[in-house]
Protein backbone atom coordinates (compact mmCIF):
# COMPACT_ATOMS: atom_id res chain seq x y z
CA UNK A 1 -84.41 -15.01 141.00
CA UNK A 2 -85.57 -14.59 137.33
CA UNK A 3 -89.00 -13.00 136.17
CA UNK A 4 -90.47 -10.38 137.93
CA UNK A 5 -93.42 -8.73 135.78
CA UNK A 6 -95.89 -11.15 137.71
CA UNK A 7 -95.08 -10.14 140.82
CA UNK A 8 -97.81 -7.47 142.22
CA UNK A 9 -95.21 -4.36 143.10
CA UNK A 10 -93.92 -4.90 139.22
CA UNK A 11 -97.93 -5.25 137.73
CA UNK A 12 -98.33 -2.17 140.24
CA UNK A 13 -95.98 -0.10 139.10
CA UNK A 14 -96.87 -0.45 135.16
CA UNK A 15 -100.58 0.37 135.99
CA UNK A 16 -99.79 3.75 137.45
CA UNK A 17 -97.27 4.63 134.64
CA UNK A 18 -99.82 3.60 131.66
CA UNK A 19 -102.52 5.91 133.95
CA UNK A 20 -100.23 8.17 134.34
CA UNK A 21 -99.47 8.20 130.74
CA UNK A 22 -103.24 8.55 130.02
CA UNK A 23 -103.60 11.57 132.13
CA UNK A 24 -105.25 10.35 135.13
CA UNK A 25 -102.32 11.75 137.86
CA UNK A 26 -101.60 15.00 137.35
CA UNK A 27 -99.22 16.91 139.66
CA UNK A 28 -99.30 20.55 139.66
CA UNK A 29 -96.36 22.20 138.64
CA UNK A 30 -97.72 25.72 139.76
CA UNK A 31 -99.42 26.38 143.41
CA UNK A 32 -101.26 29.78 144.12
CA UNK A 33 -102.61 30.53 147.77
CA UNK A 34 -105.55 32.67 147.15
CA UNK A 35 -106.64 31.93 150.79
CA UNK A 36 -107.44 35.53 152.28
CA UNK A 37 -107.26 37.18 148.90
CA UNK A 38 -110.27 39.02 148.49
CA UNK A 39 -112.79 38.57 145.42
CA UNK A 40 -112.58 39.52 142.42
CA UNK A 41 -108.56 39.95 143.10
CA UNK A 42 -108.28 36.42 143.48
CA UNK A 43 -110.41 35.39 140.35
CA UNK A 44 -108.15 38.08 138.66
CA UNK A 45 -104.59 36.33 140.11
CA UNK A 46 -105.41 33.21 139.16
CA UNK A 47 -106.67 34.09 135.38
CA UNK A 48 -103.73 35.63 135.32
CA UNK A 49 -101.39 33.08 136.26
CA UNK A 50 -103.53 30.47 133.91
CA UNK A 51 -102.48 33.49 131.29
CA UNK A 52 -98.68 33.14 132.17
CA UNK A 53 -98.51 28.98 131.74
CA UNK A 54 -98.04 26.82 128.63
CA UNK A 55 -100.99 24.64 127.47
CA UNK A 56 -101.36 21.41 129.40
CA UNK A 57 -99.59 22.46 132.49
CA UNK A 58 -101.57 22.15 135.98
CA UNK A 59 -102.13 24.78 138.42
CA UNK A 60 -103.51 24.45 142.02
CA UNK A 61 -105.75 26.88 143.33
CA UNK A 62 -106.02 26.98 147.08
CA UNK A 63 -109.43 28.91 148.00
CA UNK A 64 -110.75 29.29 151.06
CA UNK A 65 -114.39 30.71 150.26
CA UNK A 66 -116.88 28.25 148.55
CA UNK A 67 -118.50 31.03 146.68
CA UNK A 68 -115.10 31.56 145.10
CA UNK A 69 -114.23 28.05 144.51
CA UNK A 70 -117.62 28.02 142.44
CA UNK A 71 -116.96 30.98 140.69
CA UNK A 72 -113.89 29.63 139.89
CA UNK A 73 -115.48 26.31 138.72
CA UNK A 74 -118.09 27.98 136.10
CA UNK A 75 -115.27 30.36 134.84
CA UNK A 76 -112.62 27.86 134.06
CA UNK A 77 -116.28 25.73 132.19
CA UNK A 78 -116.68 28.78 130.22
CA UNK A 79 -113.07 28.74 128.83
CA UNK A 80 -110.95 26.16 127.12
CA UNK A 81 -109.28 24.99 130.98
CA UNK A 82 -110.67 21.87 132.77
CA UNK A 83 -110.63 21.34 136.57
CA UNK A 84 -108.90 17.95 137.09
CA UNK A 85 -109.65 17.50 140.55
CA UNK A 86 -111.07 19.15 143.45
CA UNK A 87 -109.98 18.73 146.74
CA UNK A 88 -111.44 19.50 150.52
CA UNK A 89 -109.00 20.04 153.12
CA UNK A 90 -109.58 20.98 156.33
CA UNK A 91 -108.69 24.82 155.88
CA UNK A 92 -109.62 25.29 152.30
CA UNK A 93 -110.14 23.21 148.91
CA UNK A 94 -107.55 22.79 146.77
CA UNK A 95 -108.59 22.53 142.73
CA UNK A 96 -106.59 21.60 139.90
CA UNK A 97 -106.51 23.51 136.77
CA UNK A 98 -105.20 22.21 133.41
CA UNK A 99 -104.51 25.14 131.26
CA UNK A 100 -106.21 24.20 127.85
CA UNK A 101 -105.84 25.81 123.99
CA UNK A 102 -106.12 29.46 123.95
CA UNK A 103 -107.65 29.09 120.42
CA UNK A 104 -110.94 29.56 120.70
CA UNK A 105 -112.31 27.39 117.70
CA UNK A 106 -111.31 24.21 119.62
CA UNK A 107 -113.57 25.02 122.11
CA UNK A 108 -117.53 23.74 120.86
């Protein structure tokens, strides 16, 4: 058979592990339902489990009120965490969380 890197499944295949590589697919290691959890206990769960994980690793929020998943939003652009990627689903919106430094002079 011989060379294969031409071939589109092998050209396929090292594009998604360089992007993965670069950060681009991030799979959450950590889920937390806060769907029927009532505000500002569900703000308060999830700051807490962002508390509990090492820097770098992804959380996934599941929210099922929009004025949560905005409070959410301007909370996690106030600290040193990034939303990766927001989500709609039928029944709620998922968002990703990437826990960032906890040391507060990286943050400008």
């Amino acid at each position: 058979m011989g060379d294969v890197s031409g071939t589109p499944v092998a050209n396929k295949t090292f594009i998604m592990a360089y992007f993965k590589h670069l950060g681009f697919f991030m799979t959450p290691r950590n889920r937390l339902d806060l769907r029927g959890v009532i505000s500002p206990l569900n703000l308060l769960k999830c700051k807490s489990c962002l508390n509990s994980m090492g820097e770098g690793a992804v959380i996934e929020v599941l929210l099922a009120d929009m004025d949560v998943v905005q409070d959410l939003k301007m909370i996690v652009h106030r600290s040193n965490d990034q939303v990766v990627y927001t989500r709609k689903k039928v029944d709620c919106v998922c968002i990703g969380i990437k826990k960032g430094s906890r040391n507060r002079n990286k943050k400008g």
